[in-house]
N, C-alpha and C. Protein backbone atom coordinates (compact mmCIF):
# COMPACT_ATOMS: atom_id res chain seq x y z
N UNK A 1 22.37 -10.25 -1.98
CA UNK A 1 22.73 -10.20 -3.40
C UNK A 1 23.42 -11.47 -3.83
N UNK A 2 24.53 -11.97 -2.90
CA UNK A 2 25.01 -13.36 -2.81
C UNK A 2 24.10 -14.46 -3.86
N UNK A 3 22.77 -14.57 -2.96
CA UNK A 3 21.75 -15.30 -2.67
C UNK A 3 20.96 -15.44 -3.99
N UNK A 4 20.94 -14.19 -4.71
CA UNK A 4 20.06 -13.94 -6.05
C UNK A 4 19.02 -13.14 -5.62
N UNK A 5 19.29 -12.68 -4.72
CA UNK A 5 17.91 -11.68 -4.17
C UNK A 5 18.08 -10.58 -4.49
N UNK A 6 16.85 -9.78 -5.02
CA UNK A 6 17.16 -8.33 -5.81
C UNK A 6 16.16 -6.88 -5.14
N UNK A 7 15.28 -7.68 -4.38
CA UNK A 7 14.36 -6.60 -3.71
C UNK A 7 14.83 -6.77 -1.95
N UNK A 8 14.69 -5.67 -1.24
CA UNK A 8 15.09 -5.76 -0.05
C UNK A 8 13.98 -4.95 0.52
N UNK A 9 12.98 -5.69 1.70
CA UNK A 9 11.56 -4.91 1.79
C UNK A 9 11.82 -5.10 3.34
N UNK A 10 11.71 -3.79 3.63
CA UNK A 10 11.67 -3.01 4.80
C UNK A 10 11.18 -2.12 5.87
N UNK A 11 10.90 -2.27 7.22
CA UNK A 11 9.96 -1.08 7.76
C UNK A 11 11.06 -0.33 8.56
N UNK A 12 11.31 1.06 8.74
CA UNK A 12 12.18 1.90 8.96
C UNK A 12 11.74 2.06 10.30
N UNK A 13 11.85 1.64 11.16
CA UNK A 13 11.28 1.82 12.76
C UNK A 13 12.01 1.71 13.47
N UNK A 14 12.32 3.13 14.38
CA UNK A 14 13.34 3.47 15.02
C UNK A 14 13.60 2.53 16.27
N UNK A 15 14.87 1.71 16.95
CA UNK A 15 14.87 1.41 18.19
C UNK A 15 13.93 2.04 19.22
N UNK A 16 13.61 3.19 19.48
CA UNK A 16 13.12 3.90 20.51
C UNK A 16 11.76 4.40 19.82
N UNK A 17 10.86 3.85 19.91
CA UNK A 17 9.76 3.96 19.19
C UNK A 17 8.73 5.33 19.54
N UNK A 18 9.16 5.79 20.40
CA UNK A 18 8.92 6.74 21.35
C UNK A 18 9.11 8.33 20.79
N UNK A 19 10.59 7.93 19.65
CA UNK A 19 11.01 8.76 19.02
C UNK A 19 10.42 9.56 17.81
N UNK A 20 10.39 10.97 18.28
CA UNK A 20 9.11 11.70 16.49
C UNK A 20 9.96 11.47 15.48
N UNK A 21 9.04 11.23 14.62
CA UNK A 21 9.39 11.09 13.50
C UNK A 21 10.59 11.98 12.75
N UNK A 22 10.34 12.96 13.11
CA UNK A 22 11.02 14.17 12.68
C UNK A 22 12.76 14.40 12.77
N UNK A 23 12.81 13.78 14.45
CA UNK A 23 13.95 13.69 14.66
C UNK A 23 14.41 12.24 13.91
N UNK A 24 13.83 11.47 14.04
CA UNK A 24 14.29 10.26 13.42
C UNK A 24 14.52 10.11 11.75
N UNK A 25 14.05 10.99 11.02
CA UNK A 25 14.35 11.49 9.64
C UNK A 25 15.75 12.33 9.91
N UNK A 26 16.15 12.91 10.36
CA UNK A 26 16.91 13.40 10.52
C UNK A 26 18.11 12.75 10.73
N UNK A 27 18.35 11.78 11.55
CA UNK A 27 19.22 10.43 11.91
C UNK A 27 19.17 9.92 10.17
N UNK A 28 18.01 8.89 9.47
CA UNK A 28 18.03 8.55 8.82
C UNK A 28 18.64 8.88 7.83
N UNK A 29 18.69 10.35 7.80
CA UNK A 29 18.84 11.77 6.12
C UNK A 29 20.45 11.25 6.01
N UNK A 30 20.93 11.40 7.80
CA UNK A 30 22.78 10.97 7.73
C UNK A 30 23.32 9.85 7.49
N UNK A 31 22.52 8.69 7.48
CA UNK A 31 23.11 7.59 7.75
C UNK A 31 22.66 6.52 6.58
N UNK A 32 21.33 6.87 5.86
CA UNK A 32 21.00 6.13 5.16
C UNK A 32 21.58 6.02 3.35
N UNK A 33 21.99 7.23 2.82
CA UNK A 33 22.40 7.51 2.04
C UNK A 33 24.03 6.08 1.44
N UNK A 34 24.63 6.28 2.60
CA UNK A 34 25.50 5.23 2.42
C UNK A 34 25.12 3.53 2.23
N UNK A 35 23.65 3.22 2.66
CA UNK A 35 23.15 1.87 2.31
C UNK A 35 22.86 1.69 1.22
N UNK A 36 21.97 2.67 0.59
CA UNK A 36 21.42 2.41 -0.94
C UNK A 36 22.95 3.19 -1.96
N UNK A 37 23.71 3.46 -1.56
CA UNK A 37 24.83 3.70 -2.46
C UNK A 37 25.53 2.08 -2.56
N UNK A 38 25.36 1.47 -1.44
CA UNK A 38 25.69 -0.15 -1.57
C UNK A 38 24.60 -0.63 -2.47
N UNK A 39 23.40 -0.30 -2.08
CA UNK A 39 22.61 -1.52 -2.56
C UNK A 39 22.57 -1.22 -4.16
N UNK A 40 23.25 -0.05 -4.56
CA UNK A 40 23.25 0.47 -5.99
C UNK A 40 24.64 -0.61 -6.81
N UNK A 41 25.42 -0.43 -5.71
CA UNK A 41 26.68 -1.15 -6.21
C UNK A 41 26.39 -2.84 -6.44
N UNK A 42 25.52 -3.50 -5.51
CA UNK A 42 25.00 -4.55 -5.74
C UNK A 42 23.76 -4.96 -6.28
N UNK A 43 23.02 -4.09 -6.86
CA UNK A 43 22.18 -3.83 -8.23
C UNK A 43 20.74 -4.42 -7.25
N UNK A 44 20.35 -4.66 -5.65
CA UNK A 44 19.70 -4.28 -5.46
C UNK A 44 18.39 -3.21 -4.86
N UNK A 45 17.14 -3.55 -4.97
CA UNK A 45 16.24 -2.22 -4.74
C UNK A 45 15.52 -2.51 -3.32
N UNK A 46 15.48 -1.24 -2.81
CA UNK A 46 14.90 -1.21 -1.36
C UNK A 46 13.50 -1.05 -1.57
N UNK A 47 12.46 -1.64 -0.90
CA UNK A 47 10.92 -1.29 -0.85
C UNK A 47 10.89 -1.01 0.49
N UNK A 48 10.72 -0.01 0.42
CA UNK A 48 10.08 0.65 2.45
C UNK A 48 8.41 0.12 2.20
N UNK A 49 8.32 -0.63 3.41
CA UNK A 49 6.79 -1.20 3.75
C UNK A 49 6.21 -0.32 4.47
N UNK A 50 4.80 0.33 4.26
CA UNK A 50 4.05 1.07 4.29
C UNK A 50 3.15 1.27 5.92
N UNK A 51 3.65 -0.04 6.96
CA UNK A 51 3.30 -0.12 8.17
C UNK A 51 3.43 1.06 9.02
N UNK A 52 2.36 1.58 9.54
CA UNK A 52 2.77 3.32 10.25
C UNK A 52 3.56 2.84 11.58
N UNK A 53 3.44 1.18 12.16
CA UNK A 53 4.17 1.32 13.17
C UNK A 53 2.87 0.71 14.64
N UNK A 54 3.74 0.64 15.79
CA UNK A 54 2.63 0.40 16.66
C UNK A 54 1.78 1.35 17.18
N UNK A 55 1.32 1.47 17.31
CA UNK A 55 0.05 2.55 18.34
C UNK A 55 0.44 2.75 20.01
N UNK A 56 0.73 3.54 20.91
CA UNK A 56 0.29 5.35 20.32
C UNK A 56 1.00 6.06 19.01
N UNK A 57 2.37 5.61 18.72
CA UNK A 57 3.27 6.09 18.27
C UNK A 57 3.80 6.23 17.15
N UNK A 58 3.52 5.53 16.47
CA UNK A 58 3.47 5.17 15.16
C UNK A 58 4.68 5.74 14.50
N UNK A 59 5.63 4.95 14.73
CA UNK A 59 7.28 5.51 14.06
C UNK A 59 7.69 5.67 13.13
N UNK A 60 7.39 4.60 12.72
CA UNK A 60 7.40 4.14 10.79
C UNK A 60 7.88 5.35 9.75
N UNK A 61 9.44 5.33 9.57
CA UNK A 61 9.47 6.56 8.51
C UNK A 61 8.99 5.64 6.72
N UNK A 62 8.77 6.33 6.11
CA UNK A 62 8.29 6.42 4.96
C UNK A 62 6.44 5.94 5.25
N UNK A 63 5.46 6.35 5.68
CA UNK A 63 4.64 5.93 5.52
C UNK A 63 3.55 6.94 4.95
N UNK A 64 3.89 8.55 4.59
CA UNK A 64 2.95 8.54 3.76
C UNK A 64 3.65 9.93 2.88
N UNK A 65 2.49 10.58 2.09
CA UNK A 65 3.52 11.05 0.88
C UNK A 65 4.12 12.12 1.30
N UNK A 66 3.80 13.08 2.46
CA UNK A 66 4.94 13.75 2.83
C UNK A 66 6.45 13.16 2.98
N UNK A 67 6.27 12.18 3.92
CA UNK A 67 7.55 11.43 4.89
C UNK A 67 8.30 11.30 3.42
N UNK A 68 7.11 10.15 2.22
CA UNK A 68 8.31 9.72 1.34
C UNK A 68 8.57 10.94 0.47
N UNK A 69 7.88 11.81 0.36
CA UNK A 69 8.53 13.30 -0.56
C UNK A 69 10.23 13.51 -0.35
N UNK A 70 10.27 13.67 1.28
CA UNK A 70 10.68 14.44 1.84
C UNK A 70 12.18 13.23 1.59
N UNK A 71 11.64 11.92 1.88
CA UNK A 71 12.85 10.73 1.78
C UNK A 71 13.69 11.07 0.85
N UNK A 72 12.41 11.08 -0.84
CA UNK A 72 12.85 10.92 -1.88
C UNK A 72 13.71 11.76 -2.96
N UNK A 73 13.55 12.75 -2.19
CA UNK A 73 14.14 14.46 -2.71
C UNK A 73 15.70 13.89 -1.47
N UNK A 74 15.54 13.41 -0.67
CA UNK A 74 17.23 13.56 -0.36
C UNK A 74 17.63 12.36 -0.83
N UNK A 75 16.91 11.07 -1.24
CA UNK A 75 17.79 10.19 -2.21
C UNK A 75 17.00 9.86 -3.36
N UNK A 76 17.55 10.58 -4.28
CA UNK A 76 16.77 10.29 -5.96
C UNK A 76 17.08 9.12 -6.39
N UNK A 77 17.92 8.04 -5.99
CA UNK A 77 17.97 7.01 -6.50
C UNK A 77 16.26 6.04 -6.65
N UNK A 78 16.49 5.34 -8.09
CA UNK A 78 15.35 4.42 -7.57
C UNK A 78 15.69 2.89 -6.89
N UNK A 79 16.85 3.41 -6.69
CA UNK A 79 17.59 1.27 -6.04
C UNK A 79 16.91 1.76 -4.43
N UNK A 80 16.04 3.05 -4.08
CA UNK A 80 15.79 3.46 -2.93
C UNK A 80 13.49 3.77 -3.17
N UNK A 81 13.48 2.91 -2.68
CA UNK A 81 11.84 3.04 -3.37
C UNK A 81 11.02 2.49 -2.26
N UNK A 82 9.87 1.92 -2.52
CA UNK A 82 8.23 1.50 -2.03
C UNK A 82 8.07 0.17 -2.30
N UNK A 83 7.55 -0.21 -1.01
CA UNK A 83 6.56 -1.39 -1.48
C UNK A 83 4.95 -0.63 -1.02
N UNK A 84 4.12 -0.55 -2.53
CA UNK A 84 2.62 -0.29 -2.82
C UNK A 84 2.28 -1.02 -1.96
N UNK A 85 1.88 -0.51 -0.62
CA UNK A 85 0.47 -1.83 0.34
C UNK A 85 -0.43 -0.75 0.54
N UNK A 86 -1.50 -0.67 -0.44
CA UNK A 86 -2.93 0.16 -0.33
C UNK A 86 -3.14 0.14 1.00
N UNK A 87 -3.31 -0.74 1.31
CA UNK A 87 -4.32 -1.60 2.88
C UNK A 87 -3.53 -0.53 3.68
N UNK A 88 -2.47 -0.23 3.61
CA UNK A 88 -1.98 0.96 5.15
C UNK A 88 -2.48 2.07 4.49
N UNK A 89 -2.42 2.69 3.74
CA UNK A 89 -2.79 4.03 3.15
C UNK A 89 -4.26 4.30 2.99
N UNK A 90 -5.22 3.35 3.01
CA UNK A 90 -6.24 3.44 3.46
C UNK A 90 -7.26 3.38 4.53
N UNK A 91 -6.00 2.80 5.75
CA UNK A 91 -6.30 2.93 6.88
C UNK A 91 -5.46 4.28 7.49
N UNK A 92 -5.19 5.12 6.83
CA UNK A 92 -3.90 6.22 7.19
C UNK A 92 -5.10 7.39 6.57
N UNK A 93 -6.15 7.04 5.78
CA UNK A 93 -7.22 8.07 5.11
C UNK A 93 -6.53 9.13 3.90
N UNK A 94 -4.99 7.77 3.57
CA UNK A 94 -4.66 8.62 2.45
C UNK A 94 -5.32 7.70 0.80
N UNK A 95 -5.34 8.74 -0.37
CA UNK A 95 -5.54 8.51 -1.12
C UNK A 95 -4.82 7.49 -1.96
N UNK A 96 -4.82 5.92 -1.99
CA UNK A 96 -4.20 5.27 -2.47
C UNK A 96 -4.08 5.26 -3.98
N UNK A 97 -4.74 5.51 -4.98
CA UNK A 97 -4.10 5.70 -6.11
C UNK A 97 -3.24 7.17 -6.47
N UNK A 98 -3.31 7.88 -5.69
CA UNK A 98 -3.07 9.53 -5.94
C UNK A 98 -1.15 8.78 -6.02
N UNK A 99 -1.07 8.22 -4.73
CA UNK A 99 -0.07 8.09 -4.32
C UNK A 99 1.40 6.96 -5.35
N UNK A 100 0.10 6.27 -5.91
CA UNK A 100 0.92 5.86 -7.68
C UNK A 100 0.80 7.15 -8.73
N UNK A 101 0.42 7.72 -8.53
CA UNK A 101 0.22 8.92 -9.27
C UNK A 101 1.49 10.09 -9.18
N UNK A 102 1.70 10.05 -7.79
CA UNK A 102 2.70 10.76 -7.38
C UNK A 102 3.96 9.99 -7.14
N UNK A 103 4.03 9.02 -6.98
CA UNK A 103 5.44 7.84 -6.61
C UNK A 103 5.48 6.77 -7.12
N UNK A 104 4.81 6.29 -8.62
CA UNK A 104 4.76 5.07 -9.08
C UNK A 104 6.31 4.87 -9.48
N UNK A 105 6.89 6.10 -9.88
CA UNK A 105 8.38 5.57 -10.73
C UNK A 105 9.17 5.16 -9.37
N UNK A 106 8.78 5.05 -8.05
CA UNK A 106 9.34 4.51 -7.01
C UNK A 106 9.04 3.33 -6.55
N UNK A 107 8.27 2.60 -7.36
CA UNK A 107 7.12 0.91 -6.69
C UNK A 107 8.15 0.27 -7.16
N UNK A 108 8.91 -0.82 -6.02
CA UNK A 108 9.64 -1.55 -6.60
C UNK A 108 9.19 -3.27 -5.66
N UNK A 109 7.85 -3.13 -5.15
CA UNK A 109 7.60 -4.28 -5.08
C UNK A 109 5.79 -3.49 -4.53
N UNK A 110 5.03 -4.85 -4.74
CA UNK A 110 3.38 -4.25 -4.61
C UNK A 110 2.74 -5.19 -3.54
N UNK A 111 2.20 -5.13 -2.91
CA UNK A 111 1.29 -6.33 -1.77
C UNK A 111 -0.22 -5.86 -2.13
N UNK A 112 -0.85 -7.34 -1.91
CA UNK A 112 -2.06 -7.78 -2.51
C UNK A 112 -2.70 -7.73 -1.16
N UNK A 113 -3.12 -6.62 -0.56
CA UNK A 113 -3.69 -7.01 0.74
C UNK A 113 -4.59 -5.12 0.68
N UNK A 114 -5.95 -5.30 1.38
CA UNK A 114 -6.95 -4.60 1.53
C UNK A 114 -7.07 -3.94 3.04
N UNK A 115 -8.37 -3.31 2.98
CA UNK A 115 -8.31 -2.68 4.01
C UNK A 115 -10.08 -2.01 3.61
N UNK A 116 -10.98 -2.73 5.06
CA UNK A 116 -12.47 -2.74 5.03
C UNK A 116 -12.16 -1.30 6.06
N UNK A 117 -12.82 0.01 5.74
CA UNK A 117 -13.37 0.71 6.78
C UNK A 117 -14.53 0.51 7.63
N UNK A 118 -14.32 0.50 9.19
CA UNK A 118 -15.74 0.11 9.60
C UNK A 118 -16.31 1.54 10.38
N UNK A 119 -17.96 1.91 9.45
CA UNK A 119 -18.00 3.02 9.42
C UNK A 119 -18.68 3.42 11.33
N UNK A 120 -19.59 1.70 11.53
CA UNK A 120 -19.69 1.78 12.66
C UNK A 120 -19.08 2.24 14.08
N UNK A 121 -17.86 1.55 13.99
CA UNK A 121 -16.98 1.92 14.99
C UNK A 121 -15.83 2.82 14.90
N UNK A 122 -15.71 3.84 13.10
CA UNK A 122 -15.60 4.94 13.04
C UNK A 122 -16.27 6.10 13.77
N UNK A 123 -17.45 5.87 14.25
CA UNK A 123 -18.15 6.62 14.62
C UNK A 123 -17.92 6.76 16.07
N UNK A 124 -17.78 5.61 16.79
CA UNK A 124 -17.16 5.37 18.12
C UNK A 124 -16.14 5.68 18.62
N UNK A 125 -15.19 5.83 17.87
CA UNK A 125 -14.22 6.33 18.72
C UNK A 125 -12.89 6.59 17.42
N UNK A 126 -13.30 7.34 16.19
CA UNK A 126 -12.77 7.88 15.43
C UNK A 126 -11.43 7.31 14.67
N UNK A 127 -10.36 8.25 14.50
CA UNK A 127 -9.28 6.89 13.56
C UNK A 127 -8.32 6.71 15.06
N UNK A 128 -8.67 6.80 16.39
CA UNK A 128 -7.65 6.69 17.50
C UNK A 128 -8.32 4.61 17.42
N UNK A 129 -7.24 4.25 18.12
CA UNK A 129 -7.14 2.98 18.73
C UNK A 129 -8.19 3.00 19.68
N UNK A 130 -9.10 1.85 19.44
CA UNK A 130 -10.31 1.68 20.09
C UNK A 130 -9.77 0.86 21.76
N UNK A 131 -10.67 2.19 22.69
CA UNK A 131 -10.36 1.91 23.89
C UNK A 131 -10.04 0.61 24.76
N UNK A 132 -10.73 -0.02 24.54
CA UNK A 132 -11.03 -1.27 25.22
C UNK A 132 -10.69 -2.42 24.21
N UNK A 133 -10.32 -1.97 23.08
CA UNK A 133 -9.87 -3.11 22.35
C UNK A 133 -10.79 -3.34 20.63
N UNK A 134 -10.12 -4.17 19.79
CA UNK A 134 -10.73 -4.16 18.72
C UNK A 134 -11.46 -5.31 18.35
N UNK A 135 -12.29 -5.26 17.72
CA UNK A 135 -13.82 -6.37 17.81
C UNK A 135 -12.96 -7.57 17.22
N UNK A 136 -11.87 -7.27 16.35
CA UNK A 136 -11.24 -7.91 15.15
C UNK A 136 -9.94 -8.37 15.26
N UNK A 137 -9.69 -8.77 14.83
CA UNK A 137 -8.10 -9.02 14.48
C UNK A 137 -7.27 -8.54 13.65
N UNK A 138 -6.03 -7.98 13.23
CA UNK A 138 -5.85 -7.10 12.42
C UNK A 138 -6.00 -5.99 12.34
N UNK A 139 -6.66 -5.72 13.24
CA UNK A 139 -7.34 -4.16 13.46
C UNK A 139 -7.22 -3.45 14.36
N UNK A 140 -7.16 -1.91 14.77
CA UNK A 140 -7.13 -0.93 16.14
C UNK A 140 -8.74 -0.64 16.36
N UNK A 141 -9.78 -1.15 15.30
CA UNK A 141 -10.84 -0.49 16.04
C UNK A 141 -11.89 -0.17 14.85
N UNK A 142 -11.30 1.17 13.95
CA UNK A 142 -12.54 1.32 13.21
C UNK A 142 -11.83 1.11 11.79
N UNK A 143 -11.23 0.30 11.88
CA UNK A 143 -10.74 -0.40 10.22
C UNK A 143 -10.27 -1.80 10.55
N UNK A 144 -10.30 -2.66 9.63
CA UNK A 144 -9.65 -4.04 9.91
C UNK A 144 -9.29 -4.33 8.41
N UNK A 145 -8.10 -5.10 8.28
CA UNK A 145 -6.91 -5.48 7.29
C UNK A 145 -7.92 -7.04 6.71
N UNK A 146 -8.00 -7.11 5.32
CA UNK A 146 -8.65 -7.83 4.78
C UNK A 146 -8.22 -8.42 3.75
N UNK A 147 -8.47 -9.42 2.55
CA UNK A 147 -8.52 -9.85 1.76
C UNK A 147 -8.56 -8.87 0.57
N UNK A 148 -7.67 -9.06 -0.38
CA UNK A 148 -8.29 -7.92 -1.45
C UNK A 148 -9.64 -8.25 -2.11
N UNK A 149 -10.38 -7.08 -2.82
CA UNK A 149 -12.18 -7.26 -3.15
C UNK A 149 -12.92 -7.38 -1.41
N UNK A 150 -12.58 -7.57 -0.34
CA UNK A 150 -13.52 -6.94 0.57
C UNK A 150 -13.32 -5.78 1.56
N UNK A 151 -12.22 -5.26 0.85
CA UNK A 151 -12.11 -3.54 1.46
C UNK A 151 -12.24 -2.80 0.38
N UNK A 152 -12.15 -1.48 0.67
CA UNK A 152 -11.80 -0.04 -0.06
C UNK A 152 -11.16 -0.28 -1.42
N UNK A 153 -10.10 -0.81 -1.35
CA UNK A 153 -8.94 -0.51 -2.66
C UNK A 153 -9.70 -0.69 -4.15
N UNK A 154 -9.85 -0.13 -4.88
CA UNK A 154 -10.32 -0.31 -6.52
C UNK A 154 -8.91 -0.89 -6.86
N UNK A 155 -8.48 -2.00 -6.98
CA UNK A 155 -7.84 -2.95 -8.10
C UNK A 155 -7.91 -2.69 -8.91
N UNK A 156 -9.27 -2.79 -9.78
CA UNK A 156 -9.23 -2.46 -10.87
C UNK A 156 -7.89 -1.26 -11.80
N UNK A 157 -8.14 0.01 -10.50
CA UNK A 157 -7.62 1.10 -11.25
C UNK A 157 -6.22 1.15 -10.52
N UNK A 158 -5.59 0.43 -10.13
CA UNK A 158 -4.32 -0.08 -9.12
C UNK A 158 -3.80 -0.55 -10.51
N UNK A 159 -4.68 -1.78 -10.19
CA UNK A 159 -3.87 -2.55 -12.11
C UNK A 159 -3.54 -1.78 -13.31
N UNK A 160 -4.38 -0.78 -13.64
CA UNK A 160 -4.25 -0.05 -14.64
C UNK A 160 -3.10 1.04 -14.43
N UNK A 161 -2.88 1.66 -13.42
CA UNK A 161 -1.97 2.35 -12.91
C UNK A 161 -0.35 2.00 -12.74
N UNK A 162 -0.25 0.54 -12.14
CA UNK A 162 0.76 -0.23 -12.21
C UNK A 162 1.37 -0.78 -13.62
N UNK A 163 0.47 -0.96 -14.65
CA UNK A 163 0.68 -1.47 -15.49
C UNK A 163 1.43 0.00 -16.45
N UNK A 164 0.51 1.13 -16.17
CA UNK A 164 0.95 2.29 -16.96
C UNK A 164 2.54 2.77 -16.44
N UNK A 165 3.16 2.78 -15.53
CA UNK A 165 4.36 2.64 -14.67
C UNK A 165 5.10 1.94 -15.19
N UNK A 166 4.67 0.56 -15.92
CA UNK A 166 5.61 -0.69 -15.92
C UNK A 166 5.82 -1.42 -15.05
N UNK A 167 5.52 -1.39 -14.04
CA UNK A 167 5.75 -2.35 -12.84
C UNK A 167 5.65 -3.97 -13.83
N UNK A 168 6.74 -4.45 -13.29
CA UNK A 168 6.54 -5.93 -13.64
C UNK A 168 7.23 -6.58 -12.63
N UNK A 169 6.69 -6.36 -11.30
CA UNK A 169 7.39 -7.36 -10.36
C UNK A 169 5.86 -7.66 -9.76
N UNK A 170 5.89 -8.69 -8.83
CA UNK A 170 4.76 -9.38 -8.02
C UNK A 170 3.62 -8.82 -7.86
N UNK A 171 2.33 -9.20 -7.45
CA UNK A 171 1.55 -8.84 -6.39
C UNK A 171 1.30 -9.84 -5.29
N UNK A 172 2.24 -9.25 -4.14
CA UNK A 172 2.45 -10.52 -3.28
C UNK A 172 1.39 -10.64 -2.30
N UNK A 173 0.39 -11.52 -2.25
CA UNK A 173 -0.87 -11.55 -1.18
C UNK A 173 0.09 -11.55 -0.01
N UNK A 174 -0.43 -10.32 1.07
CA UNK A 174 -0.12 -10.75 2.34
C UNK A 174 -1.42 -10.96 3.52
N UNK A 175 -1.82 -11.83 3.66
CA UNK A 175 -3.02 -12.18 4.37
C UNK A 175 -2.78 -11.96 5.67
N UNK A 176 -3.74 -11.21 5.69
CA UNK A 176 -4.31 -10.19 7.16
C UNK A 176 -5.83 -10.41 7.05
N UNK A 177 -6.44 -11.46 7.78
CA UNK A 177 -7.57 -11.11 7.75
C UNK A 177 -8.23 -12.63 8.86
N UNK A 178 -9.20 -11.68 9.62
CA UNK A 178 -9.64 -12.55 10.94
C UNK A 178 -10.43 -13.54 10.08
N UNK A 179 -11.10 -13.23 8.96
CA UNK A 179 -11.67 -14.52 8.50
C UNK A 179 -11.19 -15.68 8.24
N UNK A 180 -9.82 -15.90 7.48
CA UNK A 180 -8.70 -16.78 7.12
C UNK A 180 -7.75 -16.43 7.36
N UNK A 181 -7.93 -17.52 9.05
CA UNK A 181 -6.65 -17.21 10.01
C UNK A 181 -7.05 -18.24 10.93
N UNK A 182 -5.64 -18.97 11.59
CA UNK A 182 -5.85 -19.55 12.57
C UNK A 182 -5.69 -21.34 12.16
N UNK A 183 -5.90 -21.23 10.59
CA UNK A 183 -5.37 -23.04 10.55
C UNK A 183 -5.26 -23.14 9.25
N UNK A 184 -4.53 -24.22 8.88
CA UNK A 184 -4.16 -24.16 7.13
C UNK A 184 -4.86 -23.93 6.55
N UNK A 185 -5.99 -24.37 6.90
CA UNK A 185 -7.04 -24.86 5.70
C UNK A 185 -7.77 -23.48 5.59
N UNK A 186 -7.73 -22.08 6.64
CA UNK A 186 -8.38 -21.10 6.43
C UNK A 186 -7.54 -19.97 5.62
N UNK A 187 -6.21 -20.53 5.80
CA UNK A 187 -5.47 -19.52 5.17
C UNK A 187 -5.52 -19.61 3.77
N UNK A 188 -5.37 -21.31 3.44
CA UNK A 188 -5.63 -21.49 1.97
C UNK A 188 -6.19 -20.62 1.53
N UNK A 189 -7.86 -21.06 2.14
CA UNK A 189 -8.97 -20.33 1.76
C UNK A 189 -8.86 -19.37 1.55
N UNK A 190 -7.96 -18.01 2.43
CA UNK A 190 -7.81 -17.07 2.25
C UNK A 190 -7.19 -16.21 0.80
N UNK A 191 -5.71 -17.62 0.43
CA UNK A 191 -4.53 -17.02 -0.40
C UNK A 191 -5.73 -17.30 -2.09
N UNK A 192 -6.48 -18.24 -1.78
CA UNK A 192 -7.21 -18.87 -3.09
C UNK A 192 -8.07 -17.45 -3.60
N UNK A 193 -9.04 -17.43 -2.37
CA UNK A 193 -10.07 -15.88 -2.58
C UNK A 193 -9.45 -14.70 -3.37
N UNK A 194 -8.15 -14.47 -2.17
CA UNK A 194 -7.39 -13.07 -3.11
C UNK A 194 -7.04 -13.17 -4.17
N UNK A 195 -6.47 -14.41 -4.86
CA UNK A 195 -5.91 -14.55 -5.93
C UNK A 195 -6.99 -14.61 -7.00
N UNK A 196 -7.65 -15.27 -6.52
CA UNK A 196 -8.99 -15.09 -7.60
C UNK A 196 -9.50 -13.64 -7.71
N UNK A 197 -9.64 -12.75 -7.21
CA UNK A 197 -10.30 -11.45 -6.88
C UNK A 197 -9.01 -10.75 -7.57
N UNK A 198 -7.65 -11.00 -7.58
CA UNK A 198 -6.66 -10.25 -7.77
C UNK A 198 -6.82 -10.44 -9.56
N UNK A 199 -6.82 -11.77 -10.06
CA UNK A 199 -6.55 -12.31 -11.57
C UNK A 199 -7.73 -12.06 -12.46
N UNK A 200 -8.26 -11.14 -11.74
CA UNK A 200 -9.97 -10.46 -12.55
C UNK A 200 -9.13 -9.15 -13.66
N UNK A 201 -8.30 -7.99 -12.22
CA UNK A 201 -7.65 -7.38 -13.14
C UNK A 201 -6.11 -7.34 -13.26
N UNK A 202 -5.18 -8.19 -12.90
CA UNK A 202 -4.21 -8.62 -13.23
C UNK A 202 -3.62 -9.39 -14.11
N UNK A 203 -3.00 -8.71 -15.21
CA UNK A 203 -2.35 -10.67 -15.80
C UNK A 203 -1.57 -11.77 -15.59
C-alpha cells in the first residue's frame, strides 16, 4: 500500500500440499478474516488466482464456485475477491461465464489468457494428468494453456459481461503458450497476437 499498489493477486496453497482442501478451508475460515480486515484498512483488494494447484493434488483454495461460495459467505467483504482467469475454469470443465454471472461483483482483477481443449488426448486418458507426460507445454495432457482467440473462452461475451459489472481494471495477458515461448522475439509475438485478438472486443 506504501508503494501505491492497490490489487494484491494471490494463490492460496497450503504449505503441505498434500493437505484436502477441506481441512485447509477450515485453517483459512480462522486465520484469514484478520488479513482482509487489514487490507480494508489500507484500501487494498485481494484477487485469489484461479490456479487449482499441482497435480495429483491440487490444493488451491478458491478455485471454483463452490470453494469461492463457501469463501465468500464467510467474508462478504469485496477488498476480498477474484482474479477472472477463464483459462483455469475451462480446464477445471467449469462454466466460465456462469461464473461472472455468479461472482462478477467479486472480479477485482481479470487475465487475458485461454485455454485449447484437446479432444484427442481427452479421449486418452480423460481430465487425469497424462501418464507418460504431456505432448505440450503448459499442459497435463488433454488441455493446453494458450493465447486468447485459440482456446474455448468467448471474449466476446466475457467483455460484455465485465463491462455490465463495471469492471474497469486491466486485462492482463498472461502468456502460457508452447507456441510463444522460449525467446523474446516469440513472446513478443505472443503478447502482440493476444492483444490484437483481445482489442476486437475490449476498449
Amino acid at each position: 500500500a506504501s508503494l501505491g499498489g492497490r490489487v494484491i493477486f494471490m494463490c492460496l496453497v497450503p504449505e503441505d500440499i498434500t493437505m484436502n482442501r477441506k481441512e485447509a478451508f477450515s485453517i483459512w475460515k480462522e486465520t484469514f478474516p484478520t488479513i482482509v480486515k487489514q487490507a480494508e484498512k489500507e484500501n487494498l483488494y485481494i484477487a485469489l488466482e484461479g490456479w487449482p494447484g499441482p497435480a495429483p493434488y491440487y490444493p488451491t483454495l478458491g478455485t471454483t464456485p463452490e470453494m469461492l461460495r463457501a469463501m465468500f459467505n464467510e467474508i462478504p467483504s469485496k477488498h476480498f475477491g477474484l482474479n477472472y482467469d477463464p483459462s483455469h475454469l475451462v480446464r477445471l470443465g467449469i462454466d466460465h461465464l456462469r461464473v461472472l454471472t455468479e461472482f462478477g461483483d467479486r472480479v477485482n482483477y481479470c487475465h487475458g489468457k485461454d485455454t485449447e481443449i484437446l479432444h484427442d488426448d481427452l479421449y486418452e486418458h480423460g481430465i487425469l494428468p497424462a501418464t507418460f507426460g504431456a505432448k505440450y507445454d503448459f499442459s497435463e495432457g488433454s488441455w493446453r494453456y494458450t493465447i486468447p482467440g485459440q482456446g474455448e473462452v468467448d471474449w466476446g461475451k466475457v467483455a460484455v459481461r465485465l463491462d455490465k459489472i463495471g469492471y474497469q481494471g486491466p486485462v492482463s495477458i498472461e502468456l502460457e503458450d508452447h507456441r510463444y515461448w522460449g525467446s523474446l522475439e516469440a513472446e513478443r509475438q505472443g503478447i502482440i497476437k493476444a492483444k490484437e485478438h483481445l482489442s476486437i472486443y475490449f476498449k
